[in-house]
N, C-alpha and C. Protein backbone atom coordinates (compact mmCIF):
# COMPACT_ATOMS: atom_id res chain seq x y z
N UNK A 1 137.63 99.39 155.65
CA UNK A 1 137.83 99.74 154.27
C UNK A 1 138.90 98.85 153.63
N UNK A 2 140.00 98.47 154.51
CA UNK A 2 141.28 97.56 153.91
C UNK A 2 140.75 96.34 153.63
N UNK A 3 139.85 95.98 154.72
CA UNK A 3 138.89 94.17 154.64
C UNK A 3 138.48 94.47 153.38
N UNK A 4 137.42 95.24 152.96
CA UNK A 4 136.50 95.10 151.65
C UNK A 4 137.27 95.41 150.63
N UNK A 5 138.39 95.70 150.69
CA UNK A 5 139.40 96.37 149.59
C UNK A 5 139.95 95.02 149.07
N UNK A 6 140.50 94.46 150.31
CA UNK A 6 141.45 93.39 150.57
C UNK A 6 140.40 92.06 150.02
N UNK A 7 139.06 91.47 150.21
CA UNK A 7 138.17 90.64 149.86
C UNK A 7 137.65 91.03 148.37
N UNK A 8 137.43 92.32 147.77
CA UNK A 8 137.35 92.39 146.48
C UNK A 8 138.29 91.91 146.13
N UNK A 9 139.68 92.18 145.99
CA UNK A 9 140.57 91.77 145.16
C UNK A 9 141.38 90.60 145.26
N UNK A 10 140.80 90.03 146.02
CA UNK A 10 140.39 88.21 146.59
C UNK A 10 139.76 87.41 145.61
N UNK A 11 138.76 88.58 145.26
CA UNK A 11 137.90 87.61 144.68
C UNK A 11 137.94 87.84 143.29
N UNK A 12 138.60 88.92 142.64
CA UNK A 12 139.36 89.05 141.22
C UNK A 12 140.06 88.06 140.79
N UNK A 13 140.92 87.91 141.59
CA UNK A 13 142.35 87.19 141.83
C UNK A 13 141.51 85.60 141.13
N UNK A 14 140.53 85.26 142.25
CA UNK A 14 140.08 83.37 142.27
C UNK A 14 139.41 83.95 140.73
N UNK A 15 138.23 84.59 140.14
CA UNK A 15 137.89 84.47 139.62
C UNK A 15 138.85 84.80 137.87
N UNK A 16 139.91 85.67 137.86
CA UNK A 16 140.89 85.44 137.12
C UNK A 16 141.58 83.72 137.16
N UNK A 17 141.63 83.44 138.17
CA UNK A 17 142.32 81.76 138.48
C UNK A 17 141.31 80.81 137.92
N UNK A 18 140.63 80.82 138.15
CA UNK A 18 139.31 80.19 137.74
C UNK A 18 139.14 80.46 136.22
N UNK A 19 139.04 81.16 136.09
CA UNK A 19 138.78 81.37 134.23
C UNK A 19 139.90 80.72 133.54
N UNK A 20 140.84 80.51 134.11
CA UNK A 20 142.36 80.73 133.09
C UNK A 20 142.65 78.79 133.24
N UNK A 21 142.04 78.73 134.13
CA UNK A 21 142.29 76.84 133.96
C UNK A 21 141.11 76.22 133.21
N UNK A 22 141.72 75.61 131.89
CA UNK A 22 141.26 75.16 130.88
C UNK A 22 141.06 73.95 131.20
N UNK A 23 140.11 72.79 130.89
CA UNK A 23 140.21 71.35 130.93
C UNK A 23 140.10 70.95 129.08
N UNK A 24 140.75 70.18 128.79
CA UNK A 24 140.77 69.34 127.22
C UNK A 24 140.52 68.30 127.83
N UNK A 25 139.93 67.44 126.20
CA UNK A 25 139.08 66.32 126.31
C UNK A 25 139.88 66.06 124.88
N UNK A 26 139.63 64.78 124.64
CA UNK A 26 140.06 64.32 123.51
C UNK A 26 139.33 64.95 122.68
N UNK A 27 139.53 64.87 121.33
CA UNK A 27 138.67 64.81 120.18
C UNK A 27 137.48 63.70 120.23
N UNK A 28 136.01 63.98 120.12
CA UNK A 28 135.35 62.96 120.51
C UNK A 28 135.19 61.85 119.38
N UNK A 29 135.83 60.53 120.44
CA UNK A 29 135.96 59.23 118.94
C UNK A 29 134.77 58.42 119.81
N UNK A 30 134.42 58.29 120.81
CA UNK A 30 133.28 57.16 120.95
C UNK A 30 134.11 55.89 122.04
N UNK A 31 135.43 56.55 121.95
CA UNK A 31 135.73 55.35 123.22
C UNK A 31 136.02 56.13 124.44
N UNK A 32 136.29 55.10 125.30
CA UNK A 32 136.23 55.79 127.00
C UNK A 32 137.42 57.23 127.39
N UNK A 33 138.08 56.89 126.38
CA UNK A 33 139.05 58.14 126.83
C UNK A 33 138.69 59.34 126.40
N UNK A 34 137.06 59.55 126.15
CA UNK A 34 136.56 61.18 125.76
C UNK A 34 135.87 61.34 126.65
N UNK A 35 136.10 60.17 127.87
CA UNK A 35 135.77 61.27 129.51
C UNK A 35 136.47 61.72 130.28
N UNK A 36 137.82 61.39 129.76
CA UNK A 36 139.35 61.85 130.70
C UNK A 36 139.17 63.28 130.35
N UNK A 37 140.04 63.49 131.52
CA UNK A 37 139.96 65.38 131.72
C UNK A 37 141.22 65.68 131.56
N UNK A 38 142.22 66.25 130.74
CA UNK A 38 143.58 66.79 131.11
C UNK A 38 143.66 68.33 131.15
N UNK A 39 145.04 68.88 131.77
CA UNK A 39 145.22 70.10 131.85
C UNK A 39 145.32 71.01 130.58
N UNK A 40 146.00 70.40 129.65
CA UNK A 40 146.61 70.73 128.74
C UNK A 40 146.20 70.61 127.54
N UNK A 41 146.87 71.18 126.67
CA UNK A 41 146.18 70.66 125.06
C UNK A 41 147.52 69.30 124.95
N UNK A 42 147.17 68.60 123.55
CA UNK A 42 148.34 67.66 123.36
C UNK A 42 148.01 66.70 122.62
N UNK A 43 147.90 65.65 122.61
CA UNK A 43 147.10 64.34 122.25
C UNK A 43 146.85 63.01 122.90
N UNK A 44 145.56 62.80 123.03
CA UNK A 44 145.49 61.42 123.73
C UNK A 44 146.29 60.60 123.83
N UNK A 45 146.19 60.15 124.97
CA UNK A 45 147.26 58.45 124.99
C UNK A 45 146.63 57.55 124.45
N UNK A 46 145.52 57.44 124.56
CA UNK A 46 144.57 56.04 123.87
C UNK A 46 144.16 55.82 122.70
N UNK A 47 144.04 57.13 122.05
CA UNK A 47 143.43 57.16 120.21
C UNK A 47 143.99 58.08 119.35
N UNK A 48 145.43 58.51 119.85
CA UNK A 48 146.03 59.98 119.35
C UNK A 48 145.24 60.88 118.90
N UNK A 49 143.96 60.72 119.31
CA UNK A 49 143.23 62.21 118.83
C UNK A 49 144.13 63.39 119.48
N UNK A 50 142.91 64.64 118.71
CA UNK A 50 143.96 65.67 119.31
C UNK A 50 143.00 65.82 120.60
N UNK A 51 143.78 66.73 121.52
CA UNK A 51 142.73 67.01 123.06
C UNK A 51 142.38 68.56 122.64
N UNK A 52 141.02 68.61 123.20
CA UNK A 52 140.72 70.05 122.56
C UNK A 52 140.02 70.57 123.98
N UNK A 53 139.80 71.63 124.32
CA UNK A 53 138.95 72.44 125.14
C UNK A 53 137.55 71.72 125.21
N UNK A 54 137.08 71.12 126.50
CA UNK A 54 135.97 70.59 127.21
C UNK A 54 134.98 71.27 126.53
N UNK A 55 135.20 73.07 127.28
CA UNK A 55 134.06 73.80 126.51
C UNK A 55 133.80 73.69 125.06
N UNK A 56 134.61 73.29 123.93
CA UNK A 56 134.08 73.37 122.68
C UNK A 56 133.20 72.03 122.37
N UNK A 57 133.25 71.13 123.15
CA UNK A 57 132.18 69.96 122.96
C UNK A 57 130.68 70.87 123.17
N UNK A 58 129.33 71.25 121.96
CA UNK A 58 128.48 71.80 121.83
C UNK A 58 127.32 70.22 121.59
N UNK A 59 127.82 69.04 120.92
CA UNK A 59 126.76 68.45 120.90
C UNK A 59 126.42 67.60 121.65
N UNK A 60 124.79 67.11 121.80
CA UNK A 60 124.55 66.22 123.27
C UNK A 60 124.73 64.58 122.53
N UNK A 61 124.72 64.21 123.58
CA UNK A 61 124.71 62.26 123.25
C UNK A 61 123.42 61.85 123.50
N UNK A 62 122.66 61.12 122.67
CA UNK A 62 121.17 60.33 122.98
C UNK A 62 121.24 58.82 122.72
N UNK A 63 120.73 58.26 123.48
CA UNK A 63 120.39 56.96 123.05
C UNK A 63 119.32 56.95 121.67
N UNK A 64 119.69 55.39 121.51
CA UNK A 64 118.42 55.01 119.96
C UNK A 64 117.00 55.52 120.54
N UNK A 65 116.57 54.95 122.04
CA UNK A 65 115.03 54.91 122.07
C UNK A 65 114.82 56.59 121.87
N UNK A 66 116.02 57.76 122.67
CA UNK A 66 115.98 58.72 122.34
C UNK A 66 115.62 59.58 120.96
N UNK A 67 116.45 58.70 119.97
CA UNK A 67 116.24 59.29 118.52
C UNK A 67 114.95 59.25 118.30
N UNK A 68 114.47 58.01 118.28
CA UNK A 68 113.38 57.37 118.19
C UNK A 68 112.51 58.44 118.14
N UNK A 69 112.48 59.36 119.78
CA UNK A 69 111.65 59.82 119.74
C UNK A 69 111.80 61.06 119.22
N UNK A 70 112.89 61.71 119.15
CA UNK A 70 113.48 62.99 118.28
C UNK A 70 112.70 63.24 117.39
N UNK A 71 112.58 61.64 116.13
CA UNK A 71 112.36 61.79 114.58
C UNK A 71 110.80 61.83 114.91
N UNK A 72 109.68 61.28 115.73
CA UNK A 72 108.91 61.12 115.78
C UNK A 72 108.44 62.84 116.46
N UNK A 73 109.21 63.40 117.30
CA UNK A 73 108.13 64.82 117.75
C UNK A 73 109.26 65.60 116.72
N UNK A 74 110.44 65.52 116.01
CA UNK A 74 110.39 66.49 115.22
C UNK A 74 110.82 65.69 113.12
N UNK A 75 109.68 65.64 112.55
CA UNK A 75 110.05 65.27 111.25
C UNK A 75 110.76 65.98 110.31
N UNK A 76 111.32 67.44 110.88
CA UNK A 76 111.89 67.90 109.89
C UNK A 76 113.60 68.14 110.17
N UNK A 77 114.15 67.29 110.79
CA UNK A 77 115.06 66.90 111.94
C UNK A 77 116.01 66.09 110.85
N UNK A 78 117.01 66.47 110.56
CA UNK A 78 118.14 65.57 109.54
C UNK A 78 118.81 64.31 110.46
N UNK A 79 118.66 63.20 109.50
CA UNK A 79 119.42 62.18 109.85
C UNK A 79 120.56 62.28 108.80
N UNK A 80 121.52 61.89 109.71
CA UNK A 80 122.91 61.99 109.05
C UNK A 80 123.56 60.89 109.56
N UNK A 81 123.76 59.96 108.41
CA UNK A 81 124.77 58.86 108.38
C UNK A 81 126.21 58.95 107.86
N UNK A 82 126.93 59.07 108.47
CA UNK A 82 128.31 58.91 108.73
C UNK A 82 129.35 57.85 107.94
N UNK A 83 128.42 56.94 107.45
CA UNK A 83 129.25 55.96 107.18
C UNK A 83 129.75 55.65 105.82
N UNK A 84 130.64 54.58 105.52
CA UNK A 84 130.66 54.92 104.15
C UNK A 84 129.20 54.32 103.15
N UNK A 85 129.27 54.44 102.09
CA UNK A 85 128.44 54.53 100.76
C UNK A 85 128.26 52.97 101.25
N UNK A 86 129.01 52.23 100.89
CA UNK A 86 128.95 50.60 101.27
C UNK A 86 127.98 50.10 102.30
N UNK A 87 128.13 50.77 103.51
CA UNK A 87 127.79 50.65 104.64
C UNK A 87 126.60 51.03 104.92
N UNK A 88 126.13 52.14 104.10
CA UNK A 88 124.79 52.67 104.35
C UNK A 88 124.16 52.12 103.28
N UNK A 89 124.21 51.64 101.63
CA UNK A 89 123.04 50.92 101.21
C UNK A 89 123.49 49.49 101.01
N UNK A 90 124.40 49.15 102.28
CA UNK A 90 124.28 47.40 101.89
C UNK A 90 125.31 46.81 100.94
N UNK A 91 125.98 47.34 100.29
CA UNK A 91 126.53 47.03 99.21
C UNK A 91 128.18 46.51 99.18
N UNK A 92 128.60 46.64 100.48
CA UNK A 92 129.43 46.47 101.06
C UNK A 92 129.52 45.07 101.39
N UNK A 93 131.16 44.55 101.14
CA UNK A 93 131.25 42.99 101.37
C UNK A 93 132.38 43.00 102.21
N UNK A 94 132.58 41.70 102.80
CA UNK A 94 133.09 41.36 103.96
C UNK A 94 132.73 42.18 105.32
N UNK A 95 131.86 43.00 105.67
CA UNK A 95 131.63 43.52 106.83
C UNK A 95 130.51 43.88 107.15
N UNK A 96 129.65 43.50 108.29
CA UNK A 96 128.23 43.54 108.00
C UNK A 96 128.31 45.29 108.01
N UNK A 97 126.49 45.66 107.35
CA UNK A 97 126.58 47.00 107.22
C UNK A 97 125.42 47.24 108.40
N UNK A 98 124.16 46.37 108.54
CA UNK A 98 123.15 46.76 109.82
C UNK A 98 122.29 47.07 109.06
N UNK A 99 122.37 48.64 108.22
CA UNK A 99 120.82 49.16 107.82
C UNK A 99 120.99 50.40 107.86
N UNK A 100 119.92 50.89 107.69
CA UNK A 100 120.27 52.65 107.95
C UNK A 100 118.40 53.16 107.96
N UNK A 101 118.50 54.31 108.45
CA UNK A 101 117.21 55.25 108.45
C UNK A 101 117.05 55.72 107.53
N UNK A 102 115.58 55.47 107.05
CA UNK A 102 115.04 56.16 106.01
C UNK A 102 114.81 57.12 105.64
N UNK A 103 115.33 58.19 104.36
CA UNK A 103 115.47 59.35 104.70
C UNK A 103 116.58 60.26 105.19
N UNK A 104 117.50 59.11 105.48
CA UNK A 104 118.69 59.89 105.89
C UNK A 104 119.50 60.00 104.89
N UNK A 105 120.74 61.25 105.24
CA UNK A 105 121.77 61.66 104.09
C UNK A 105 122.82 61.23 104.46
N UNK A 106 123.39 60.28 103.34
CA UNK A 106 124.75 59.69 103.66
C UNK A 106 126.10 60.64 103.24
N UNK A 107 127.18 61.18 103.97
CA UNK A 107 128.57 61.44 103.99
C UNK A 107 128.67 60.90 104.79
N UNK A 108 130.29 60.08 104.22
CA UNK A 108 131.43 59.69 104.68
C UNK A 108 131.70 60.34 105.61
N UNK A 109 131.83 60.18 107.41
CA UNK A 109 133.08 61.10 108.57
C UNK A 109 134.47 61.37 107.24
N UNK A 110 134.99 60.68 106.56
CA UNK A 110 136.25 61.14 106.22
C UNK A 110 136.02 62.33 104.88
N UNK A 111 135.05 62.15 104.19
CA UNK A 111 134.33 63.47 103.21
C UNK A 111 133.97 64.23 104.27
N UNK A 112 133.55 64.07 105.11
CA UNK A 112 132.23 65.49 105.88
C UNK A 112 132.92 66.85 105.91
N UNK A 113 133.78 66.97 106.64
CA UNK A 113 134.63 68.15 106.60
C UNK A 113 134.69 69.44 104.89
N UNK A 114 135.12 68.50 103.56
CA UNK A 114 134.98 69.08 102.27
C UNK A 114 133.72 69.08 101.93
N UNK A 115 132.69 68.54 102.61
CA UNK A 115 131.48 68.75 102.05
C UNK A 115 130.23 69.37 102.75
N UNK A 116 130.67 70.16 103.95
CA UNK A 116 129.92 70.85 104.80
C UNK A 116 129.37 71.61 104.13
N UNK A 117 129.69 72.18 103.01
CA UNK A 117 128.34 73.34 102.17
C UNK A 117 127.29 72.74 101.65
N UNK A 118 127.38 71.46 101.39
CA UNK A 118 126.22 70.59 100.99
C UNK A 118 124.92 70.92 102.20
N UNK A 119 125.45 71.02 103.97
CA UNK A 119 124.54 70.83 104.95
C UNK A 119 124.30 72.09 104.88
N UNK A 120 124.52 73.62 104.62
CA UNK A 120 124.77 74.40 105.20
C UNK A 120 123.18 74.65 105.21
N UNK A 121 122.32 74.30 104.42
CA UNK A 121 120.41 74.44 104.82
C UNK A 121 120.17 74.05 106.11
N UNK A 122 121.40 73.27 106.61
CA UNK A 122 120.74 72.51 108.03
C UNK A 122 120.94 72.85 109.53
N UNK A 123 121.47 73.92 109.24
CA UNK A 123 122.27 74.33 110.15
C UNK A 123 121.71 75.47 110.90
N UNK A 124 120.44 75.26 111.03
CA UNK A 124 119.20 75.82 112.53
C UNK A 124 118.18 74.61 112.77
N UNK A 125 118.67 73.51 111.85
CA UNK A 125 117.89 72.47 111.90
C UNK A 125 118.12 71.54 112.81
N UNK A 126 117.73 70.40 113.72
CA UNK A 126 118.03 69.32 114.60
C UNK A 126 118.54 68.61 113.31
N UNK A 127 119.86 68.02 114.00
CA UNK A 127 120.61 67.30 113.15
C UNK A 127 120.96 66.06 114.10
N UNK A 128 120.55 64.33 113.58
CA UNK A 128 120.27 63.43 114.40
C UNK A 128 121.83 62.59 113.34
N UNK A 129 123.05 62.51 114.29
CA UNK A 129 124.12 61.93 113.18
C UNK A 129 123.88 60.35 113.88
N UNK A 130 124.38 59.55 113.44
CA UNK A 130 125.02 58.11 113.82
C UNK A 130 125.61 57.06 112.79
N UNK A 131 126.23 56.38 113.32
CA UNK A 131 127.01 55.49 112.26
C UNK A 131 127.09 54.02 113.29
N UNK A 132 128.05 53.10 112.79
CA UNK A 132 127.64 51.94 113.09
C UNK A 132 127.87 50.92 114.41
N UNK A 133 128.94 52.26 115.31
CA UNK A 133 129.62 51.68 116.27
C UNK A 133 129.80 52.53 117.16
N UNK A 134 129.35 54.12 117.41
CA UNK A 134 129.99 55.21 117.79
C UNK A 134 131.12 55.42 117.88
N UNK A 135 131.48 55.04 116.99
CA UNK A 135 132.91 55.68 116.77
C UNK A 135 133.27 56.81 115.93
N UNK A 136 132.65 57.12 114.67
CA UNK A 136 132.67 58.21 113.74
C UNK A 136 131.66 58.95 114.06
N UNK A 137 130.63 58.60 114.65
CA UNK A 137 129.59 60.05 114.55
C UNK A 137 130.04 61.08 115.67
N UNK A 138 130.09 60.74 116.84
CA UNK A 138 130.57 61.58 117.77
C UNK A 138 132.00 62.32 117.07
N UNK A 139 133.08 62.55 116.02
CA UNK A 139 134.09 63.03 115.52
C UNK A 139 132.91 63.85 114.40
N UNK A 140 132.00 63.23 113.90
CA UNK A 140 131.17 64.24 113.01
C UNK A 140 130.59 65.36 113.66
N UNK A 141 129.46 65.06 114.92
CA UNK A 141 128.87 65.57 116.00
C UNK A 141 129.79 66.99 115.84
N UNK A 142 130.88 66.72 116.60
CA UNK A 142 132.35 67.32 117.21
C UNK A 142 132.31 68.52 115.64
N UNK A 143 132.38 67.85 114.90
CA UNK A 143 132.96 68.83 113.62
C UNK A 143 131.72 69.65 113.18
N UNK A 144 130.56 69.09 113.18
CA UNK A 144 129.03 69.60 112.93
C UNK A 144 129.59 71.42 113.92
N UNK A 145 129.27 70.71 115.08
CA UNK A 145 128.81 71.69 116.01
C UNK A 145 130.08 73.11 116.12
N UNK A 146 131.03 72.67 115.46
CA UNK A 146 132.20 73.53 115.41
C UNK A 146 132.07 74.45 114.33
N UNK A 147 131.48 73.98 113.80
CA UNK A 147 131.27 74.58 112.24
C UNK A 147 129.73 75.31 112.00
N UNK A 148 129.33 75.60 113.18
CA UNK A 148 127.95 76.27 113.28
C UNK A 148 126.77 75.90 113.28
N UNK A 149 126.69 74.00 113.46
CA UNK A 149 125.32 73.89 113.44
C UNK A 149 125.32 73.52 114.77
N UNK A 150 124.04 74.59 115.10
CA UNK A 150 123.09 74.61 116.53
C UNK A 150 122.58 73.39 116.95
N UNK A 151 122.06 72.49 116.34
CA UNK A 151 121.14 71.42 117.38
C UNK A 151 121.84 69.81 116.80
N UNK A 152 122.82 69.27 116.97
CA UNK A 152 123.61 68.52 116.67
C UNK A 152 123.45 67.56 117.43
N UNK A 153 122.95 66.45 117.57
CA UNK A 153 122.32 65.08 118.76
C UNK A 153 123.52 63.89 118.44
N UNK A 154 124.01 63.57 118.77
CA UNK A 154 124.85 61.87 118.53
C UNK A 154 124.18 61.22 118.98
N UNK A 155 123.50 59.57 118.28
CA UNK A 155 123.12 58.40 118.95
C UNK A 155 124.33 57.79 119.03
N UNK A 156 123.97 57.26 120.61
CA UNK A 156 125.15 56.08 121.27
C UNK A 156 125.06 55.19 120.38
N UNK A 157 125.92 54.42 120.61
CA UNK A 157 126.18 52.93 120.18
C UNK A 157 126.08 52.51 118.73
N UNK A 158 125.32 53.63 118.07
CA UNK A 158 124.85 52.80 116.68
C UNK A 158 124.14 51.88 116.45
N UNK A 159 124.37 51.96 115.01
CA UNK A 159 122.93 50.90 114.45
C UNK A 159 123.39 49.51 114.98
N UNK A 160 124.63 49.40 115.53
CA UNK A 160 125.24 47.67 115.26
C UNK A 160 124.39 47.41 116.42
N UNK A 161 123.96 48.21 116.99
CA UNK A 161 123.19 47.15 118.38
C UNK A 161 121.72 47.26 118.50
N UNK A 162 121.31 47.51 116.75
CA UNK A 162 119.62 47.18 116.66
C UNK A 162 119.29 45.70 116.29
N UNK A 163 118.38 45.26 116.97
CA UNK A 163 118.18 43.82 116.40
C UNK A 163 116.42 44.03 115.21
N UNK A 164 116.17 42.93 114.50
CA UNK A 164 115.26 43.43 113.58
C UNK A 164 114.22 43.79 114.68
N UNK A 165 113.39 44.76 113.77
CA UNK A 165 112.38 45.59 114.23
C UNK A 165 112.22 44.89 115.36
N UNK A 166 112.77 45.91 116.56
CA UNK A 166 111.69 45.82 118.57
C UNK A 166 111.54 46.92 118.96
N UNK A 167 110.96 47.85 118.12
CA UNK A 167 110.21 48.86 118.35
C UNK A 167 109.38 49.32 117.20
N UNK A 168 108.14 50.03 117.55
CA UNK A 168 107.27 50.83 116.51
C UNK A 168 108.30 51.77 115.36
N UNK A 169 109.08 52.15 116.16
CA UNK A 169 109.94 53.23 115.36
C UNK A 169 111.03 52.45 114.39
N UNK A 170 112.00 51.26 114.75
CA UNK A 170 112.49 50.58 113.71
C UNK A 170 112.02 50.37 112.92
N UNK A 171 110.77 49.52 113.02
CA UNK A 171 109.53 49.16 111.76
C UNK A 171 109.14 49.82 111.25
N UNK A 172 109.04 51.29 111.50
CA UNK A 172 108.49 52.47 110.79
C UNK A 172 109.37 53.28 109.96
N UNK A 173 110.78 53.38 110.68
CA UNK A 173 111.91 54.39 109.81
C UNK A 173 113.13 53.55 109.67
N UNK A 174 113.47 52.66 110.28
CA UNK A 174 114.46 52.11 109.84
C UNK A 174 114.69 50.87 108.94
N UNK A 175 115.49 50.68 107.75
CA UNK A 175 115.90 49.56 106.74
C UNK A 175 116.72 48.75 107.26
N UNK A 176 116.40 47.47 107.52
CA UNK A 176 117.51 46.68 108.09
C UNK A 176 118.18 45.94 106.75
N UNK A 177 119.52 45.74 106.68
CA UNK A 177 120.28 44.67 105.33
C UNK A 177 120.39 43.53 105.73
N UNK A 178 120.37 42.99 104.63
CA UNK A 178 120.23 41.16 105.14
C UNK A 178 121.40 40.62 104.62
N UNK A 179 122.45 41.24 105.42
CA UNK A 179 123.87 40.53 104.65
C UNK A 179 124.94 39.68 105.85
């Protein structure tokens, strides 16, 4: 009776221990230090983001060929560009802009936050974000999915590493700029 007494409350004990150790992750920016694991909350060494709880990261990461196929088995699936106004129709000088998907809704990462009631229709919807470098969409992703939308996808890398149309799906949904 003392063994099974003594092994239940063994196993309270680990599983209280176990619950109570938290891992943080940076704030997700798109560079390598949002796979470091720390104990603590605080802020990165590498991008002063803030470090937040592992568990609150809700959205997944996909590659392009991935999106690709996202937009193609679901069309009613929001693309969300991240970038600025410049950047998404071209209009932008000194820095190339790439192009953007057709159909997609442009906010700024630095607007998105004041303008989340604009999405709030979208928010049981697949939401496909990216911008030009992964660097801002994964911080959108991050803020999307915090803020209640369910199906929140980040493409890796961004548009900067499409070359003109080499796939059915560039040629079909995506605008390349010729700047």
């Amino acid at each position: 009776m003392k063994v099974l007494l003594l092994i239940f409350l063994t196993g309270i004990a680990f599983n209280v221990i176990s619950q109570s150790k938290k891992e943080f992750v940076c704030t997700p920016c798109g560079y390598d230090c949002d796979k470091e694991v720390h104990d603590g909350p605080g802020t990165c060494h590498s991008c002063n983001m803030k470090l937040v709880e592992k568990s609150s990261i809700k959205f997944s990461n996909i590659t392009a060929d991935e999106l690709c196929k996202r937009i193609a088995a679901n069309p009613n699936a929001l693309l969300l560009d991240v970038r600025t106004p410049g950047e998404f129709d071209g209009t932008i000088t000194g820095k190339q802009s790439f192009g953007h998907f057709k159909n997609a809704i442009n906010i700024n990462v630095e607007e998105l936050e004041s303008r989340l009631g604009e999405l709030d229709q979208y928010k049981e919807r697949e939401i496909l974000v990216y911008c030009s470098h992964n660097h801002r969409s994964p911080r959108a992703s991050y803020l999307l999915s915090t803020h209640g939308f369910k199906q929140v996808k980040n493409m890796t890398g961004g548009v900067s590493t499409f070359s003109e149309p080499e796939n059915a799906c560039l040629k079909k949904s995506f605008v390349f700029h010729k700047n």
